[in-house]
Each structure stands twice: as structure tokens, then as C-alpha cells.
C-alpha atoms as a PDB file:
ATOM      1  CA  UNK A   1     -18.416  45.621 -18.129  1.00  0.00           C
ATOM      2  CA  UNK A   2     -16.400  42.615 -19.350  1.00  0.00           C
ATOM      3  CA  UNK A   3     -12.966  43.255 -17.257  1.00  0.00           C
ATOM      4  CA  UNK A   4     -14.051  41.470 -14.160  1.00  0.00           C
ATOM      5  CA  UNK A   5     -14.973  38.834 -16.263  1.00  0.00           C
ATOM      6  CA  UNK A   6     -11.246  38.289 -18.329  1.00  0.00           C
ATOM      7  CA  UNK A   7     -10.017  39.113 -14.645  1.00  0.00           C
ATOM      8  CA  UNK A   8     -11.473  36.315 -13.369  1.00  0.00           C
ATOM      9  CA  UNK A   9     -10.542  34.439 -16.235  1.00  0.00           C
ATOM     10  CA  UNK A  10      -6.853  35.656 -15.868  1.00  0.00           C
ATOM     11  CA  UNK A  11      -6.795  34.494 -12.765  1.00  0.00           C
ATOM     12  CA  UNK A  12      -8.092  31.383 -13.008  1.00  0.00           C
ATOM     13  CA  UNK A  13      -5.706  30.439 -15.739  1.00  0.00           C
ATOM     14  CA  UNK A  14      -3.050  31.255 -13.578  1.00  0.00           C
ATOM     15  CA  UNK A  15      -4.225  29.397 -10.565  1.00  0.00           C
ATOM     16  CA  UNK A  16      -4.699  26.267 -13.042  1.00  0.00           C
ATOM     17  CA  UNK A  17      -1.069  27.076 -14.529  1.00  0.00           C
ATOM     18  CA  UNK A  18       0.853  26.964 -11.181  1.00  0.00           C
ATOM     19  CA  UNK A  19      -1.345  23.660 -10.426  1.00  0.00           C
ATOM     20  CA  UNK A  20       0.459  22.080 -13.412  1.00  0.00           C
ATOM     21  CA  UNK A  21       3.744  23.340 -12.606  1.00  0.00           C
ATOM     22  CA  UNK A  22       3.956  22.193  -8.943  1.00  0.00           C
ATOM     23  CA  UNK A  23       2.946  18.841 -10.375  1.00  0.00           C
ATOM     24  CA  UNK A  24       6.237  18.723 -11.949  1.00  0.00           C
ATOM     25  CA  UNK A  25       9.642  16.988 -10.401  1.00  0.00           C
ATOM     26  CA  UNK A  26      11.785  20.051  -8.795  1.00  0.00           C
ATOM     27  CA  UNK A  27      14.633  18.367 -10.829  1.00  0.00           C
ATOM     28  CA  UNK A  28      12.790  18.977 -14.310  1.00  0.00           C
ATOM     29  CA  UNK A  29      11.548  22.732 -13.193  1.00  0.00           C
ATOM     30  CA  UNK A  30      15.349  23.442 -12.287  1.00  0.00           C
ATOM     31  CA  UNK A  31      16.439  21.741 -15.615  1.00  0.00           C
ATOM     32  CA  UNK A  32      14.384  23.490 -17.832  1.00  0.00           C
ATOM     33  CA  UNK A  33      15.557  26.625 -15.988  1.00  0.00           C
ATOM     34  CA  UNK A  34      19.048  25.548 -16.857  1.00  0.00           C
ATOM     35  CA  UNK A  35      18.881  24.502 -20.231  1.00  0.00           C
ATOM     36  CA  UNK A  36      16.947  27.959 -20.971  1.00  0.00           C
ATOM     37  CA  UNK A  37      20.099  29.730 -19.831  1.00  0.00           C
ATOM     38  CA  UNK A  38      22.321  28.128 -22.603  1.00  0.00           C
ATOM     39  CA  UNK A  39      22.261  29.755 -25.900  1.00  0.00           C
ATOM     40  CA  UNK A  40      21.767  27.092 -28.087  1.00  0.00           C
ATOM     41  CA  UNK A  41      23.212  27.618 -31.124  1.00  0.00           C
ATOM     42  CA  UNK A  42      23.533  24.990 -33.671  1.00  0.00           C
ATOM     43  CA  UNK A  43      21.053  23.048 -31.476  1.00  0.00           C
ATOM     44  CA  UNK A  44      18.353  25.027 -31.933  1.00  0.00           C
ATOM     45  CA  UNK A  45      17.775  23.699 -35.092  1.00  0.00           C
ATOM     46  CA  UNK A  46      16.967  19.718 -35.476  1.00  0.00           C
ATOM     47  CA  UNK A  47      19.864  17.834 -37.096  1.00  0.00           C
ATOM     48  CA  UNK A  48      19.656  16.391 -40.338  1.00  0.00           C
ATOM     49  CA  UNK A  49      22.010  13.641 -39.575  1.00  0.00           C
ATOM     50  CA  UNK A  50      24.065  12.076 -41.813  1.00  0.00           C
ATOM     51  CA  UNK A  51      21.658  10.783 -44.202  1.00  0.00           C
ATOM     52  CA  UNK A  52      18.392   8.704 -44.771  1.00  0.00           C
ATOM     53  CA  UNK A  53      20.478   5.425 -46.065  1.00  0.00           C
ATOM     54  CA  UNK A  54      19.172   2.295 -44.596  1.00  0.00           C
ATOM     55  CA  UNK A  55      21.585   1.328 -41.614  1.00  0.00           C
ATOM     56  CA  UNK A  56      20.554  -1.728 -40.092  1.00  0.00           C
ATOM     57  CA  UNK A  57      17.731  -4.209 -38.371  1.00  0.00           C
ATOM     58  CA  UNK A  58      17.715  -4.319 -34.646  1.00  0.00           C
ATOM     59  CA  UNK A  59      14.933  -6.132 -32.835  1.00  0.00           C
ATOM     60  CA  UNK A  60      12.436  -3.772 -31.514  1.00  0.00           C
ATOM     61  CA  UNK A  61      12.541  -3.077 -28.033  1.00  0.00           C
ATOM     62  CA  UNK A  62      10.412  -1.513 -24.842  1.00  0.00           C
ATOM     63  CA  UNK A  63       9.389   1.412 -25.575  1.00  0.00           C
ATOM     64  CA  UNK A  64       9.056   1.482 -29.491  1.00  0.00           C
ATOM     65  CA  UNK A  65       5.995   2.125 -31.227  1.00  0.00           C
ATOM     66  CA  UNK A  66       4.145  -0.135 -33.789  1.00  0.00           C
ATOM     67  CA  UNK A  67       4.803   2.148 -36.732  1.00  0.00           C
ATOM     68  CA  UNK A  68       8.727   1.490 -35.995  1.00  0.00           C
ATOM     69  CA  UNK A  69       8.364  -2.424 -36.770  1.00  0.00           C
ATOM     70  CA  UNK A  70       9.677  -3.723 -40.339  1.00  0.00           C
ATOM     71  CA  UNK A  71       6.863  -6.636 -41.378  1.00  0.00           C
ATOM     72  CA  UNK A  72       8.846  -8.104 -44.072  1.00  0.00           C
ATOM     73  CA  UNK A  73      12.048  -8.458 -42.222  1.00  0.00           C
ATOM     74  CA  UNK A  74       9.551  -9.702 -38.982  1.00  0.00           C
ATOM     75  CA  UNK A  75       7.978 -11.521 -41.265  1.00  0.00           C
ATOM     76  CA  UNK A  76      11.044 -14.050 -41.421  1.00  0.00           C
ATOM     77  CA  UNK A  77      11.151 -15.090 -37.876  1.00  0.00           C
ATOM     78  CA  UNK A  78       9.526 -15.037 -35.009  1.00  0.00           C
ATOM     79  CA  UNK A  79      11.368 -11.830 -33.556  1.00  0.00           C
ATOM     80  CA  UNK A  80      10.317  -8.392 -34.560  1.00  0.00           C
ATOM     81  CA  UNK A  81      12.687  -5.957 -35.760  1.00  0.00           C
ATOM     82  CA  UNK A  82      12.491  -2.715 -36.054  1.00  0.00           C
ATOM     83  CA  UNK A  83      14.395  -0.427 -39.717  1.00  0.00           C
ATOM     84  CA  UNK A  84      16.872   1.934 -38.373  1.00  0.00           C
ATOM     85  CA  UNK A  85      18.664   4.924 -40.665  1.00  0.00           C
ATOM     86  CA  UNK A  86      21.314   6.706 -40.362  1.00  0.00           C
ATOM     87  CA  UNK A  87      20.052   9.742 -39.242  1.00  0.00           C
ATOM     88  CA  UNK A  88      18.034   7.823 -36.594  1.00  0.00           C
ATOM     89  CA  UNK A  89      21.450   6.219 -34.887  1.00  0.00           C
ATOM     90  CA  UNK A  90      23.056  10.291 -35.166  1.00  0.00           C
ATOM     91  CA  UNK A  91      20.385  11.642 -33.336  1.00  0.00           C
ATOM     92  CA  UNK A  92      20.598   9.174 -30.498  1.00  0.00           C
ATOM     93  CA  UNK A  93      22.222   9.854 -27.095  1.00  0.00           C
ATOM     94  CA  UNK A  94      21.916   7.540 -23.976  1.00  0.00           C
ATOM     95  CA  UNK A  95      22.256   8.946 -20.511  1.00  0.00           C
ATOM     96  CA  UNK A  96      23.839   7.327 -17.786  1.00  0.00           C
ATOM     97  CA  UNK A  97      23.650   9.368 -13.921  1.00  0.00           C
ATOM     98  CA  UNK A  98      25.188   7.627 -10.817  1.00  0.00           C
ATOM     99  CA  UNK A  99      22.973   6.678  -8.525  1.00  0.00           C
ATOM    100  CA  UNK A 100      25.245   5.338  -5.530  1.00  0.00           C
ATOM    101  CA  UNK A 101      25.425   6.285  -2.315  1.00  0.00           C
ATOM    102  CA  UNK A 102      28.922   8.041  -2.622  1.00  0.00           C
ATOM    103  CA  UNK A 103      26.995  10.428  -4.666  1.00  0.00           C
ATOM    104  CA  UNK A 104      24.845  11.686  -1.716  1.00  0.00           C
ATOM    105  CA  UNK A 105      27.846  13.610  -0.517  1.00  0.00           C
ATOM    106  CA  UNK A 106      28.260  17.115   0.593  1.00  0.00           C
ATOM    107  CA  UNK A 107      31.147  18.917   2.578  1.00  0.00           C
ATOM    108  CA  UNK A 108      28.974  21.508   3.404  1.00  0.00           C
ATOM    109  CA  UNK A 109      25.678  22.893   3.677  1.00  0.00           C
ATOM    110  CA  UNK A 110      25.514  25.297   1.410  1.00  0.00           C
ATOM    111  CA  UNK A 111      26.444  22.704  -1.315  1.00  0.00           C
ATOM    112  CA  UNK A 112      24.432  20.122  -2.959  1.00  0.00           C
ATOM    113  CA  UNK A 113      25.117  16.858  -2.985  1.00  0.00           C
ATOM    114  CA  UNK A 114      27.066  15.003  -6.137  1.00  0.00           C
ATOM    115  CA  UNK A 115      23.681  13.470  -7.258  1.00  0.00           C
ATOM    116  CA  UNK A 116      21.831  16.777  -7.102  1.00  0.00           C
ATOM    117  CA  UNK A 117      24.009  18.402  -8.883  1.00  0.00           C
ATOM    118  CA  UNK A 118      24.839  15.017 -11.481  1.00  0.00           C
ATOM    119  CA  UNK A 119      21.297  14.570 -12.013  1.00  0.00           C
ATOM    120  CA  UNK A 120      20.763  18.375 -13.220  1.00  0.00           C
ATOM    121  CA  UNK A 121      22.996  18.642 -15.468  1.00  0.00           C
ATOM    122  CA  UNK A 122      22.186  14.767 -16.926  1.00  0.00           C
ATOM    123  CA  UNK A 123      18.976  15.985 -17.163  1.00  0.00           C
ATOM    124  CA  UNK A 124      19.406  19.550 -18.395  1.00  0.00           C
ATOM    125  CA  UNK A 125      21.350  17.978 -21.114  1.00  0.00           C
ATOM    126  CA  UNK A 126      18.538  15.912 -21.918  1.00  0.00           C
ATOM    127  CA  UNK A 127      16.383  18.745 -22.115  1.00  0.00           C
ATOM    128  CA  UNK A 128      18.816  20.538 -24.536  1.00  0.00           C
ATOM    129  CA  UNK A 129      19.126  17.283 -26.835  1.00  0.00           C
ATOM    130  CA  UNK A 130      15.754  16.880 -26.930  1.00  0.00           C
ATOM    131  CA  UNK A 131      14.779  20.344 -27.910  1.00  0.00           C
ATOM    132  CA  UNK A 132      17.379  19.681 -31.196  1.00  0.00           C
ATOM    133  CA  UNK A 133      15.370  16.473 -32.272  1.00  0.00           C
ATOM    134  CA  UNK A 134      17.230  13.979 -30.718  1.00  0.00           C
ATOM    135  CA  UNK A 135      16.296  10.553 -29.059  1.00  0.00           C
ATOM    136  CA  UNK A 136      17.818  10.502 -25.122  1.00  0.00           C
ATOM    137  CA  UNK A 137      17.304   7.627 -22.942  1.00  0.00           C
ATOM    138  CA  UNK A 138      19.088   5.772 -20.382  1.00  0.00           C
ATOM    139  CA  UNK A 139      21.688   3.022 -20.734  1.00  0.00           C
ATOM    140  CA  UNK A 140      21.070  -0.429 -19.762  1.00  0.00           C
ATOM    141  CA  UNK A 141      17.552  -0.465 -21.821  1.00  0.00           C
ATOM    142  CA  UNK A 142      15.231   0.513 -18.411  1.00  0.00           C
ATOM    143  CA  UNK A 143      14.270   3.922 -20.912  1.00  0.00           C
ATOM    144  CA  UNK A 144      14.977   3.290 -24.479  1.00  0.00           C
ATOM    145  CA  UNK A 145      15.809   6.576 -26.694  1.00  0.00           C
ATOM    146  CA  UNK A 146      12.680   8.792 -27.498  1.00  0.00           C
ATOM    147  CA  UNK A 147      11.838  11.902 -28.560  1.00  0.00           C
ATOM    148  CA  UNK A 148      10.036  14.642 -26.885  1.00  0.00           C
ATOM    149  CA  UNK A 149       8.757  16.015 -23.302  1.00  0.00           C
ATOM    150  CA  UNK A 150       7.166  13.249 -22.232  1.00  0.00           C
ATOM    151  CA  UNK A 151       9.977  11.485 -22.245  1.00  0.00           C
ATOM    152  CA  UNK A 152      12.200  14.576 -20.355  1.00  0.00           C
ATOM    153  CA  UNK A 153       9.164  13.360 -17.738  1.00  0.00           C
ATOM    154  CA  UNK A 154      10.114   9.825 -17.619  1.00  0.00           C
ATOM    155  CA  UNK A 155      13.529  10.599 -17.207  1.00  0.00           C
ATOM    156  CA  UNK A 156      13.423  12.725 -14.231  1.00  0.00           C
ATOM    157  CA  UNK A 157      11.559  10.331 -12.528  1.00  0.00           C
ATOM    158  CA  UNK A 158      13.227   7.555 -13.338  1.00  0.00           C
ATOM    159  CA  UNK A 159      16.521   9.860 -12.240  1.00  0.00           C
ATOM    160  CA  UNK A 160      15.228  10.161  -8.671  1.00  0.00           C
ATOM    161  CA  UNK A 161      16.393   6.449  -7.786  1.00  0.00           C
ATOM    162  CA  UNK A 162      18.803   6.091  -5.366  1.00  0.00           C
ATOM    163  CA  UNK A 163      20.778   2.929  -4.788  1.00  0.00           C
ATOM    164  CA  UNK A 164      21.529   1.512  -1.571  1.00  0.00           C
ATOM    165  CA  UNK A 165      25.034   0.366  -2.444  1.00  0.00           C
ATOM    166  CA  UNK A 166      27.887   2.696  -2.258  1.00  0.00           C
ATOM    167  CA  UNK A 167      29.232   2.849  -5.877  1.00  0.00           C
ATOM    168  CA  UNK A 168      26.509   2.189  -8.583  1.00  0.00           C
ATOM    169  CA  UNK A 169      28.233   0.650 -11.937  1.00  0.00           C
ATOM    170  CA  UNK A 170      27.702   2.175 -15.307  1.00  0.00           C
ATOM    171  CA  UNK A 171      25.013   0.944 -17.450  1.00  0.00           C
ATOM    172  CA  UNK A 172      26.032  -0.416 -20.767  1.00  0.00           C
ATOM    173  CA  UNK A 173      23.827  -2.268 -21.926  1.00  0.00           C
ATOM    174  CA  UNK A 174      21.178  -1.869 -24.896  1.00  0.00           C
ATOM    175  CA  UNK A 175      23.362   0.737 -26.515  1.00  0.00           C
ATOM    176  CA  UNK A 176      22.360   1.561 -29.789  1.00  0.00           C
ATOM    177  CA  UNK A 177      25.511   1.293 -32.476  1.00  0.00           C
ATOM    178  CA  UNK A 178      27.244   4.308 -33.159  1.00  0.00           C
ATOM    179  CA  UNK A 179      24.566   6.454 -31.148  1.00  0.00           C
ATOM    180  CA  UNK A 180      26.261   9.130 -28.152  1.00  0.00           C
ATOM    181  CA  UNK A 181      26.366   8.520 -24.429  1.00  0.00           C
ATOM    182  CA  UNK A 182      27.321  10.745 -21.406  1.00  0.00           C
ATOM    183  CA  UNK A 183      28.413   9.162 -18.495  1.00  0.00           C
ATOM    184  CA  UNK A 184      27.943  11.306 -14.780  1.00  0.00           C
ATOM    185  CA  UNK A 185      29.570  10.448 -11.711  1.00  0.00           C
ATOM    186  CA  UNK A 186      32.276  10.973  -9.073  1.00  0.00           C
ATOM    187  CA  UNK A 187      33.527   7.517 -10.329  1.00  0.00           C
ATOM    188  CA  UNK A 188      35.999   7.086  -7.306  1.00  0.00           C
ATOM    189  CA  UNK A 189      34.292   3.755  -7.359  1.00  0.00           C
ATOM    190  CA  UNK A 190      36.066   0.205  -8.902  1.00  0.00           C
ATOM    191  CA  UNK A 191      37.836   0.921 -11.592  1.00  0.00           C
ATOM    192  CA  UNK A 192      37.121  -2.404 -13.495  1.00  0.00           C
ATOM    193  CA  UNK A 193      33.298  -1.755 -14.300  1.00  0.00           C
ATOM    194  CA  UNK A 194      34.391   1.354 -15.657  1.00  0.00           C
ATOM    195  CA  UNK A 195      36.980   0.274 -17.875  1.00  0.00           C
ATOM    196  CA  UNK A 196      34.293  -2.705 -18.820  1.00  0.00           C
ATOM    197  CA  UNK A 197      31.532  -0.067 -19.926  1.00  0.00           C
ATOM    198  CA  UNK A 198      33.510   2.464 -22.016  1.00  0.00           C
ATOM    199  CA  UNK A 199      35.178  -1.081 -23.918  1.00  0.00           C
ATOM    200  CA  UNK A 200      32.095  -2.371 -24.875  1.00  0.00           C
ATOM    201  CA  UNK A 201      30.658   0.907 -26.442  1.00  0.00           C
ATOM    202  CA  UNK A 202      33.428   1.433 -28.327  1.00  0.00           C
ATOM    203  CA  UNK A 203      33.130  -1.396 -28.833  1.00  0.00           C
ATOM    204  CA  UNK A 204      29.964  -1.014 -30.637  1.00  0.00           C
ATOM    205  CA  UNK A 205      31.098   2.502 -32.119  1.00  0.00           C
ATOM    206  CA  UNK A 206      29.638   4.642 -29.367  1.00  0.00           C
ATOM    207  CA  UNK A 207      31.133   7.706 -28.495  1.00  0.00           C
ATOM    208  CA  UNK A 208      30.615   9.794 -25.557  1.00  0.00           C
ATOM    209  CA  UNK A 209      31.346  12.094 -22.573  1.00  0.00           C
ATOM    210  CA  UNK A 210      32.547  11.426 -19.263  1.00  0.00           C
ATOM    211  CA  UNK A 211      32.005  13.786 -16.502  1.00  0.00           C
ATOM    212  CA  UNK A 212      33.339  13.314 -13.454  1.00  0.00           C
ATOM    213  CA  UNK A 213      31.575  15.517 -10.372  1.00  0.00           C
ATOM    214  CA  UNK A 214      33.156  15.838  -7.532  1.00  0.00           C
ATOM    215  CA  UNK A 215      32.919  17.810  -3.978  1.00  0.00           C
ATOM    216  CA  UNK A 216      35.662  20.638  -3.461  1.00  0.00           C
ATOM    217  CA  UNK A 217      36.502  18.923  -0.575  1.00  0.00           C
ATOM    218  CA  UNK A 218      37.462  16.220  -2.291  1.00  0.00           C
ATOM    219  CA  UNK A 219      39.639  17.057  -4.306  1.00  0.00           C
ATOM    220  CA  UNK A 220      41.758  19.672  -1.747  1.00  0.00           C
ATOM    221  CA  UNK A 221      41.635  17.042   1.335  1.00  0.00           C
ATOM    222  CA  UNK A 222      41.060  19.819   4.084  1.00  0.00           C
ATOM    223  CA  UNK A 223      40.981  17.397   7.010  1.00  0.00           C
ATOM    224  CA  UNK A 224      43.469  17.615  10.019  1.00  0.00           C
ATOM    225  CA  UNK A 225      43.414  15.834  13.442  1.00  0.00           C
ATOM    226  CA  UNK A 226      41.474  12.808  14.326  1.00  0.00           C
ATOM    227  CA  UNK A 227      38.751  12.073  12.084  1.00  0.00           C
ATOM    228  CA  UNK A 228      36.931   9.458  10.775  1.00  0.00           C
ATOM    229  CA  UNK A 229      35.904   8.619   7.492  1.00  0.00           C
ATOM    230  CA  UNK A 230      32.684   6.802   6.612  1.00  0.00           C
ATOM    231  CA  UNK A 231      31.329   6.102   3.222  1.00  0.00           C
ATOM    232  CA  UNK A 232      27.826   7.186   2.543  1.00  0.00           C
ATOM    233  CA  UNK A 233      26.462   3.579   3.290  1.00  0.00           C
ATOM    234  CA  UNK A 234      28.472   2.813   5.932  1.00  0.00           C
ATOM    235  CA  UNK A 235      30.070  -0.127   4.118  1.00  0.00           C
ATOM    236  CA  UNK A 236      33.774   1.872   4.347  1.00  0.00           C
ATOM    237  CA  UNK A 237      35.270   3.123   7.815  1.00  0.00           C
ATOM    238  CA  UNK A 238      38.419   4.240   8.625  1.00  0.00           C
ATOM    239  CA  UNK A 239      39.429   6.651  11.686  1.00  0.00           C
ATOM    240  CA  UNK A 240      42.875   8.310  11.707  1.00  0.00           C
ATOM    241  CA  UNK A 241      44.571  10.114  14.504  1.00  0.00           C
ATOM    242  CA  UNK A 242      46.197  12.331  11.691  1.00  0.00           C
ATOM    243  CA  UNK A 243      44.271  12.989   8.882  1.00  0.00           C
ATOM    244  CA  UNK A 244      46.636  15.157   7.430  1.00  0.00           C
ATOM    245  CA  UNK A 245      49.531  12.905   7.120  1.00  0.00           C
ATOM    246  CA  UNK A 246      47.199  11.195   4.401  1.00  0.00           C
ATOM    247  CA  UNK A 247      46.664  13.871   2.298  1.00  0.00           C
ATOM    248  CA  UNK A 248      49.665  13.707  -0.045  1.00  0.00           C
ATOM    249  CA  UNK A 249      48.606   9.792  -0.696  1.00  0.00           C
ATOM    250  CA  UNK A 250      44.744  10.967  -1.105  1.00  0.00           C
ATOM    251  CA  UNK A 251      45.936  13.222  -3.867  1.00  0.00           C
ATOM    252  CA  UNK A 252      48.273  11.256  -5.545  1.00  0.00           C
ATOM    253  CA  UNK A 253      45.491   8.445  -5.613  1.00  0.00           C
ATOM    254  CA  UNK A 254      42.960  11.084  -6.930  1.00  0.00           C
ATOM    255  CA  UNK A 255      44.913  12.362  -9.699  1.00  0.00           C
ATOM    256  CA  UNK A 256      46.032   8.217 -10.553  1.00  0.00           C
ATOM    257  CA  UNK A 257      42.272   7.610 -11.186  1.00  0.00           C
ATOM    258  CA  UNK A 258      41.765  11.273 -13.035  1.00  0.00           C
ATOM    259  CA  UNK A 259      45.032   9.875 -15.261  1.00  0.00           C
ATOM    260  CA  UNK A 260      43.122   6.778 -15.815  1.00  0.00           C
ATOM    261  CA  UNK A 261      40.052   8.164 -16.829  1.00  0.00           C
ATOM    262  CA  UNK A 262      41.355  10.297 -19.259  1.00  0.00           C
ATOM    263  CA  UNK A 263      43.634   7.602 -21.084  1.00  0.00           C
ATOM    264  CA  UNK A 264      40.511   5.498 -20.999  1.00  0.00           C
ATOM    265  CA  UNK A 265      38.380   8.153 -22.808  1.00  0.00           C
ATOM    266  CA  UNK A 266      40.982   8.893 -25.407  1.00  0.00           C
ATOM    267  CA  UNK A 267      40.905   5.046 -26.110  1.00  0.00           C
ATOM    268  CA  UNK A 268      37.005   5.057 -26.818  1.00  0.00           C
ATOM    269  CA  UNK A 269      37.229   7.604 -28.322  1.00  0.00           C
ATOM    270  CA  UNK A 270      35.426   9.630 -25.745  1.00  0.00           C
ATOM    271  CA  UNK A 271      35.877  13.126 -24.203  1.00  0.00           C
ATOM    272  CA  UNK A 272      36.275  13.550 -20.199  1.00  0.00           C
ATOM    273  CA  UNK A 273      35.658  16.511 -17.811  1.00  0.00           C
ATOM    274  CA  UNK A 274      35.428  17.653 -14.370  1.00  0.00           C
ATOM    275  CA  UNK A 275      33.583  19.871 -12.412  1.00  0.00           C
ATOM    276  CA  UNK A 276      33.131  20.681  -8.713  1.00  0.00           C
ATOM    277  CA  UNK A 277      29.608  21.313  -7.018  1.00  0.00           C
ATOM    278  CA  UNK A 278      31.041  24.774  -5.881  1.00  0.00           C
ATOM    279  CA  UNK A 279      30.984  25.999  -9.143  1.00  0.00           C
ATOM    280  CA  UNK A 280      28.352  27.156 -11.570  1.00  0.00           C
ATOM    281  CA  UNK A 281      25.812  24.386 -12.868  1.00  0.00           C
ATOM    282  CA  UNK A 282      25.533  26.320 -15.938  1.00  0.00           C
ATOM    283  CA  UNK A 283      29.384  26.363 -17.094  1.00  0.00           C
ATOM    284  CA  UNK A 284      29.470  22.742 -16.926  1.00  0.00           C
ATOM    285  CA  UNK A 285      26.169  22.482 -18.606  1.00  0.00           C
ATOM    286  CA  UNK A 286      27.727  25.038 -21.414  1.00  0.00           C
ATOM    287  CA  UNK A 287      31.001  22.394 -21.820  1.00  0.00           C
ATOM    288  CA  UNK A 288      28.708  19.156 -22.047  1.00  0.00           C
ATOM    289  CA  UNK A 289      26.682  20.704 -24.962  1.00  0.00           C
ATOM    290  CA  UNK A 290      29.757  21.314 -26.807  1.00  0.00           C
ATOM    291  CA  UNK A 291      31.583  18.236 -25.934  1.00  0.00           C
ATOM    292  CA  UNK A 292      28.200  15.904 -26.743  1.00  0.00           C
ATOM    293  CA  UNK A 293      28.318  17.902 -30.204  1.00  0.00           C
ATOM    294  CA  UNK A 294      32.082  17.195 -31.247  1.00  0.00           C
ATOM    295  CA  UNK A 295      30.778  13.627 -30.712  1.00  0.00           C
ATOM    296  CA  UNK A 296      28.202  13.577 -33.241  1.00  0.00           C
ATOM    297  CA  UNK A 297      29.047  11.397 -36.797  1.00  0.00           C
END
């Protein structure tokens, strides 16, 4: 007498649950899906960090809640601050995606484009810190670090941005001291805004990952004959009766700025890596959860 009834009931729930789920960003369904597919180890478990000592005052910023704010040390001034700890700073990881046009670039169809696949696995990593306890936001202070799913909400949307200029430059402002970063991006942009953003968060003891994504096409040059080349926001044009007679200086350029990259993470302190939209989302995901750990205090 009472199946039709928990039928019904069944069915409802299930009508109500794929209503909430196509409310979601594609980008956060396809995270999720991603991060699921890591085993996650060590980060399963939420991180002690190294201690509950008393590490500094900071004044208290978007996004913090009234609970955070010291009253005696606000008490002094007319700024509030907010009481951070140690384990507070180790669990602490800003996120930084290109959002440039050179990122909306795909040889071919059956590829995504840089930013799809950049802002998965930015996200997905988000998704995977946050399940371990730890604060992700974005650089420059537009998300400030928080906890939990809401927040993987707020950062997929906020991820969805594009920018109308052809090379976007890293955020580095309103990093926390000694917190984590990863950095995503082709970043075959200016060099200079690059080497300014990894200086001043080592410069402020943060330590990171830099991930450079890039198009198989771009990195084995398979043009030939005329063709012209035209960057994403049309800003950049060059036409060539021979386009393989500049393939040997393509390359050599390529691996200059892979060279510099690298000598500019070991500097900070930071770890770099590469990987090509032709290849599996999850295997890069899988190397930016280990790398983002061997970064932790």
C-alpha cells in the first residue's frame, strides 16, 4: 500500500536533486568530478599545522568574520586587526588562474582551450585543499582565504572572468605571509610582471607552484606555408610566407622562457610544471597535490 507513496517520494527527491545540481557552474560539477578521482591520501585528513603559537596581527580584511577581530589590539587604533596562528598561515593557499585572452586558445577542436583546462585544475585543486581544512582564495585580495563549499562556489564564479587584454598579469597582492600559492597559466606573456610577482611573495615567505599550460601545438610548431598568426585579441599579427623557417627560433624562444621560469621558481623557492591540454586533466591534477604539499611549513 505504501510503495507508490516512497515512489513518489523517490522520485521527487530526485527531480529536486538534479534541480540543485544543474544550478551549479559546469566548472565546479567537472571539478568535483576531478578531485573525486584523486586518492587523497595525507589530505584526507585536516592538517594540524605547525602549531597554535600566536604568529602575528594583520588588519582584518573583506571577507573575515567578526569572531576573527582582536578587540584589545583594535582597541589601540582606529584599524581593526584580526589574531593570526600558526596553523592558520599553514593552512592557507591563494589561487591565481590566467584569465587573458591568450588563454582562450585551442589548436583543435577536440581540445579545450588553456583556460578551460587552467581553470579545472585551479579549481579542482581548490576543491582538494579545501576538503583537508585549508583556507583557498584568490590573490590580489578580490576572494580572501576561507574555508568550506561555499567558498569552492565563489571561486568558480569568480573563475569564469575573462579579460579582454591578451596576457592577464599575476595577482600578488594581499598575500598572506608564509601561506602557499599556485600560479596557472601559459605565461608566454611579459616576462617582467612575472618575475615582479614570484619576488614579492618570497618576498613575504610564500611558497608556491607554477604551472605552466600550454597547447600541443605550441610547443611542436606544426605550421608550414603561408600563415598568419593572430593573438587571441587581435592586438598581435604577423603573416609569414614560410612558417616553417620560424620554427627553430619559436622553439628556442619557448624553451628560453621555460629556462626562465624554472630558475625563477628555484629562487622563490617555488616548484614549476608543465602540462599540455592533450593530456589527462587528472595526472596534472595528481602532480599539483603533491607539489602544493612539499610546499607546506
Amino acid at each position: 500500500m505504501t510503495r507508490p507513496a516512497a515512489s513518489d517520494a523517490a522520485t521527487g527527491l530526485r527531480h529536486r536533486a538534479e534541480a540543485e545540481a544543474s544550478a551549479l557552474p559546469p566548472l565546479l560539477v567537472q571539478a568535483r568530478h576531478l578531485a573525486g578521482s584523486v586518492l587523497m591520501g595525507e589530505h584526507g585528513r585536516r592538517r594540524a599545522g605547525t602549531g597554535d603559537d600566536f604568529w602575528q596581527y594583520r588588519p582584518a580584511q573583506a571577507g573575515d568574520s567578526r569572531r576573527m577581530i582582536d578587540h584589545r589590539r583594535s582597541a589601540m587604533g582606529d584599524v581593526q586587526y584580526v589574531r593570526e596562528r600558526e596553523w592558520q598561515i599553514a593552512q592557507t593557499v591563494h589561487l591565481w588562474v590566467d584569465t587573458g585572452a591568450s588563454m582562450r586558445f585551442a589548436s583543435a577542436p577536440k581540445l579545450p582551450q588553456k583556460a578551460e583546462r587552467a581553470r579545472l585544475l585551479g579549481l579542482a585543486a581548490a576543491v582538494l585543499m579545501v576538503q583537508g581544512g585549508e583556507r583557498v582564495g584568490l590573490t590580489g585580495g578580490t576572494l580572501p582565504p576561507r574555508r568550506g563549499n561555499v567558498q569552492v562556489l565563489r571561486l568558480a564564479e569568480a573563475l569564469m572572468n575573462d579579460d579582454a587584454e591578451d596576457y592577464a598579469p599575476p595577482g600578488h597582492r594581499a598575500l598572506i605571509p608564509h601561506a602557499r600559492a599556485l600560479f596557472i597559466s601559459d605565461f608566454l606573456g611579459p616576462y617582467e610582471p612575472m618575475e615582479q610577482a614570484l619576488s614579492k611573495a618570497a618576498a613575504r615567505g610564500v611558497r608556491g607552484v607554477l604551472l605552466q599550460v600550454l597547447d600541443p601545438a605550441e610547443e611542436a610548431f606544426p605550421f608550414a606555408g603561408r600563415t598568419l598568426f593572430q593573438s587571441i585579441a587581435g592586438g598581435v599579427t604577423h603573416e609569414t610566407l614560410k612558417a616553417s623557417a620560424l620554427q627553430e627560433r619559436y622553439l628556442d624562444r619557448l624553451a628560453e622562457r621555460r629556462d626562465a621560469l624554472e630558475r625563477l621558481c628555484r629562487e622563490a623557492g617555488w616548484r614549476f610544471g608543465q602540462h599540455h591540454t592533450g593530456d589527462p586533466a587528472q595526472a596534472a591534477l595528481m602532480w599539483l597535490y603533491h607539489a602544493l604539499e612539499r610546499t607546506a611549513p
